[in-house]
C-alpha atoms as a PDB file:
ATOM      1  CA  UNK A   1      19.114 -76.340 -46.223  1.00  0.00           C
ATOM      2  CA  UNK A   2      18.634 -75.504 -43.021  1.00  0.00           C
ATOM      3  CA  UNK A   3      19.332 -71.861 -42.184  1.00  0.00           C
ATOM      4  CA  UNK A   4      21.063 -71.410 -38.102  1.00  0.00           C
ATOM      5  CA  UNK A   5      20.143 -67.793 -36.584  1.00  0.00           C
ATOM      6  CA  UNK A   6      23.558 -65.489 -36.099  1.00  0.00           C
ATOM      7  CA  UNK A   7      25.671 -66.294 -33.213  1.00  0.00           C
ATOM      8  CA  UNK A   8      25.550 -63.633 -30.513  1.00  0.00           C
ATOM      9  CA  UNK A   9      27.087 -63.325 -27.276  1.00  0.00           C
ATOM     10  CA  UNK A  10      25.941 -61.762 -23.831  1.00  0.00           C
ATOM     11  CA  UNK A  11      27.947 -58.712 -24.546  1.00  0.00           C
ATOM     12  CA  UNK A  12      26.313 -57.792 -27.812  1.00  0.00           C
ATOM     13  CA  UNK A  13      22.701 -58.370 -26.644  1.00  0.00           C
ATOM     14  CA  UNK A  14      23.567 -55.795 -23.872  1.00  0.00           C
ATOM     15  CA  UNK A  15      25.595 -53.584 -25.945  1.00  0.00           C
ATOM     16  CA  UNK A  16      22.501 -53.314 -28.047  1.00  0.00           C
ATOM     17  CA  UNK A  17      19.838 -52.571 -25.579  1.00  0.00           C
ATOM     18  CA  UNK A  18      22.118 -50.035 -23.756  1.00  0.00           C
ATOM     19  CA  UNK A  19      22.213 -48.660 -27.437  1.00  0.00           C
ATOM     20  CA  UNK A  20      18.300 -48.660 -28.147  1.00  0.00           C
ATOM     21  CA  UNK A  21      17.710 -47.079 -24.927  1.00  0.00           C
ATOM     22  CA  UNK A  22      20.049 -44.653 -25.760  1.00  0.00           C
ATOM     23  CA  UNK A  23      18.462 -43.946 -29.268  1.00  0.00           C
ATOM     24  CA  UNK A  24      14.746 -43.473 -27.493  1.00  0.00           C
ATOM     25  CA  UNK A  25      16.710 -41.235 -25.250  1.00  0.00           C
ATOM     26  CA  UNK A  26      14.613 -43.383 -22.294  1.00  0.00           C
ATOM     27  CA  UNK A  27      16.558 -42.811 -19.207  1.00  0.00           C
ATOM     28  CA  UNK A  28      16.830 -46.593 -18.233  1.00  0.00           C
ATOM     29  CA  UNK A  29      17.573 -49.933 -19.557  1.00  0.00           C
ATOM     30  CA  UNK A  30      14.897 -52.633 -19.624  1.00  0.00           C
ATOM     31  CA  UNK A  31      13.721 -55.669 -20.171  1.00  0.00           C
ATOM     32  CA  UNK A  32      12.155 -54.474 -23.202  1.00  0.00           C
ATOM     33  CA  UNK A  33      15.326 -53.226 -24.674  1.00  0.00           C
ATOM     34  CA  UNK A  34      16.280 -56.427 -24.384  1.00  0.00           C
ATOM     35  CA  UNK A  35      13.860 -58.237 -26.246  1.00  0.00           C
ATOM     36  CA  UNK A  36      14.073 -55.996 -29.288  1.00  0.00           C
ATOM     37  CA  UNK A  37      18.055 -56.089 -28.607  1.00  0.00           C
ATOM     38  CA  UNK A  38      17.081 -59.661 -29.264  1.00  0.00           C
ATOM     39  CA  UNK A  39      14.907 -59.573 -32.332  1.00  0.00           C
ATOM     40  CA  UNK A  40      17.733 -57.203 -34.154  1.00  0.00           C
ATOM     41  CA  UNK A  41      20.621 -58.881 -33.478  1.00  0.00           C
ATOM     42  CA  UNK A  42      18.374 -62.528 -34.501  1.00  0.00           C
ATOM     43  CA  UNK A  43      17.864 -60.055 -37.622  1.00  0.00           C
ATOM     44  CA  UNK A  44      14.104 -60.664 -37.102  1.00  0.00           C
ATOM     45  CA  UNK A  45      12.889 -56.956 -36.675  1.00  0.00           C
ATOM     46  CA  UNK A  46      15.956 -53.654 -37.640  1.00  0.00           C
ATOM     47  CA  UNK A  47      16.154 -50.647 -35.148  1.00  0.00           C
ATOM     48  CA  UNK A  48      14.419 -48.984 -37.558  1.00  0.00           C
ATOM     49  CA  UNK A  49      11.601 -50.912 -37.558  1.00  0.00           C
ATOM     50  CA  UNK A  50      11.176 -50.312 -34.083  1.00  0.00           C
ATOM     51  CA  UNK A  51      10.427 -47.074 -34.424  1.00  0.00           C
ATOM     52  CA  UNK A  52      11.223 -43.960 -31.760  1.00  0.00           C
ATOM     53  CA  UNK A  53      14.315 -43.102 -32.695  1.00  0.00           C
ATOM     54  CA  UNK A  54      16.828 -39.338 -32.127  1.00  0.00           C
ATOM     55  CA  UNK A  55      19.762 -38.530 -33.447  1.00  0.00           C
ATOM     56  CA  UNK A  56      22.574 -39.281 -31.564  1.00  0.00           C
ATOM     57  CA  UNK A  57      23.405 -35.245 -32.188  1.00  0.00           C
ATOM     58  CA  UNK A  58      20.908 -34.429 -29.643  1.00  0.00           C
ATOM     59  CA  UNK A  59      22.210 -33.297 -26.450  1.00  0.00           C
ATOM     60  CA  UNK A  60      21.136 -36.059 -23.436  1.00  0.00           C
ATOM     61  CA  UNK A  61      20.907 -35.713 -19.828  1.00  0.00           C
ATOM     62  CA  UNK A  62      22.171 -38.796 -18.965  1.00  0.00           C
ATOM     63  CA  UNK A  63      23.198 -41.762 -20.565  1.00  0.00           C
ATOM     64  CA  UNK A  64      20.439 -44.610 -19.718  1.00  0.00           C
ATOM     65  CA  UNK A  65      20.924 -46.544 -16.619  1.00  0.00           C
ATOM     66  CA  UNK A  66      20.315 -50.201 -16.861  1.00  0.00           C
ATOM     67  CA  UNK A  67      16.993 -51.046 -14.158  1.00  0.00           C
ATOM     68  CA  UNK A  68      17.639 -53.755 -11.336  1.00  0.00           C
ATOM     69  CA  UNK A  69      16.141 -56.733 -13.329  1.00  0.00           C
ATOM     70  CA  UNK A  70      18.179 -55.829 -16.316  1.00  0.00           C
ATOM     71  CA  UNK A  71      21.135 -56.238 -13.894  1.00  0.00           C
ATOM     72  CA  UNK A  72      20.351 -59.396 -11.865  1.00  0.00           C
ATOM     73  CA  UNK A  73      19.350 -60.900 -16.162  1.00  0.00           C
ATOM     74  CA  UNK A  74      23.189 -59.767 -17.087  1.00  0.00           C
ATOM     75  CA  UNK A  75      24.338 -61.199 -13.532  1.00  0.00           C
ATOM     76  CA  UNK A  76      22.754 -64.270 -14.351  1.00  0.00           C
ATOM     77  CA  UNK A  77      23.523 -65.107 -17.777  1.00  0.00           C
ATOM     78  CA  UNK A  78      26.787 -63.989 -16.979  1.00  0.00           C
ATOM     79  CA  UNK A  79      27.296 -66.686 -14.878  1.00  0.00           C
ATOM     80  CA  UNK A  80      25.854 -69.014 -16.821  1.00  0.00           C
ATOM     81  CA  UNK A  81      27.453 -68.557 -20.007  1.00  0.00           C
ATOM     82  CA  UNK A  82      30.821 -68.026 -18.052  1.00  0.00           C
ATOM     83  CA  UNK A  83      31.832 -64.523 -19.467  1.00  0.00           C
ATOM     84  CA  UNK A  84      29.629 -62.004 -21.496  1.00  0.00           C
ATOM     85  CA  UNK A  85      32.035 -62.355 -24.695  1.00  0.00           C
ATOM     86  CA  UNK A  86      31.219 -66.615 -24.903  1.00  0.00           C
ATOM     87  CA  UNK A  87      28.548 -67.329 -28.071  1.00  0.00           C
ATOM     88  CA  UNK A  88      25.146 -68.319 -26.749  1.00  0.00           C
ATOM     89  CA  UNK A  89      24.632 -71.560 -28.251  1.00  0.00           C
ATOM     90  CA  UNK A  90      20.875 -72.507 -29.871  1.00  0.00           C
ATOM     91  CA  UNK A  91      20.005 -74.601 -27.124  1.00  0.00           C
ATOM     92  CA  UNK A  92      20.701 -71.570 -24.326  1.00  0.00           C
ATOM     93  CA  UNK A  93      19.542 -69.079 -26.954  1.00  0.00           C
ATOM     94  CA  UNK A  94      16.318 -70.678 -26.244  1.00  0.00           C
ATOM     95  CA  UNK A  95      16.321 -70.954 -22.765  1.00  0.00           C
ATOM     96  CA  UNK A  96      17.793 -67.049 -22.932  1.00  0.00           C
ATOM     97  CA  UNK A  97      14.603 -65.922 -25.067  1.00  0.00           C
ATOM     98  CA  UNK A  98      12.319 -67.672 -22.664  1.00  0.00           C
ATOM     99  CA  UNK A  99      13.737 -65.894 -19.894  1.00  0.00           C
ATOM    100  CA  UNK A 100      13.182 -62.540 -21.116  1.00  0.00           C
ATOM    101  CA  UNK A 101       9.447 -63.370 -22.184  1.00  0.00           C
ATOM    102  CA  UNK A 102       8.750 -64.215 -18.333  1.00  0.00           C
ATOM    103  CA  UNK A 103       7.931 -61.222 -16.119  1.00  0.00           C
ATOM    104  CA  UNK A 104      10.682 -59.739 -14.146  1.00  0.00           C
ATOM    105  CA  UNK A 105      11.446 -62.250 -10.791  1.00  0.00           C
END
């Protein structure tokens, strides 16, 4: 039996990074976030395996801004997918993973 990885969508993969960021209290969004957005929601690492965590009771300056490659990814996939709340299908999900492993453009 063959076992598919969880369906995610645009929305939640950003959701999540603005989330981690957040948690790290790091003041912006990056690729980074992304790619352990990624893992969790894939359910191949948990946020807290990742480590560098604060309460969301602690007082922050600012919430975390995402950084201009984190917008022109969201811009693009975006576009491609056709709306941040469509399911990335395997095939993209590939494509999507291999685009966050490359360095920013």
């Amino acid at each position: 039996m063959t076992v598919e990885p969880p369906r995610i969508r645009l929305a939640d993969l950003l959701s999540t990074a603005s989330s981690l960021a957040a948690f790290r209290l790091e003041p912006a969004i990056t690729r980074k976030h992304l790619r352990d957005a990624l893992a969790v929601l894939l359910e191949e690492t948990t946020v807290e395996a990742l480590g560098g965590g604060a309460s969301p009771l602690i007082p922050r300056r600012a919430a975390p801004a995402p950084d201009a490659d984190v917008l022109a990814f969201a811009a693009r996939w975006n576009g491609r997918l056709g709306g941040p709340f469509v399911e990335v299908s395997p095939d993209l999900l590939a494509e999507l993973r291999a685009d966050l492993a490359s360095p920013p453009s």
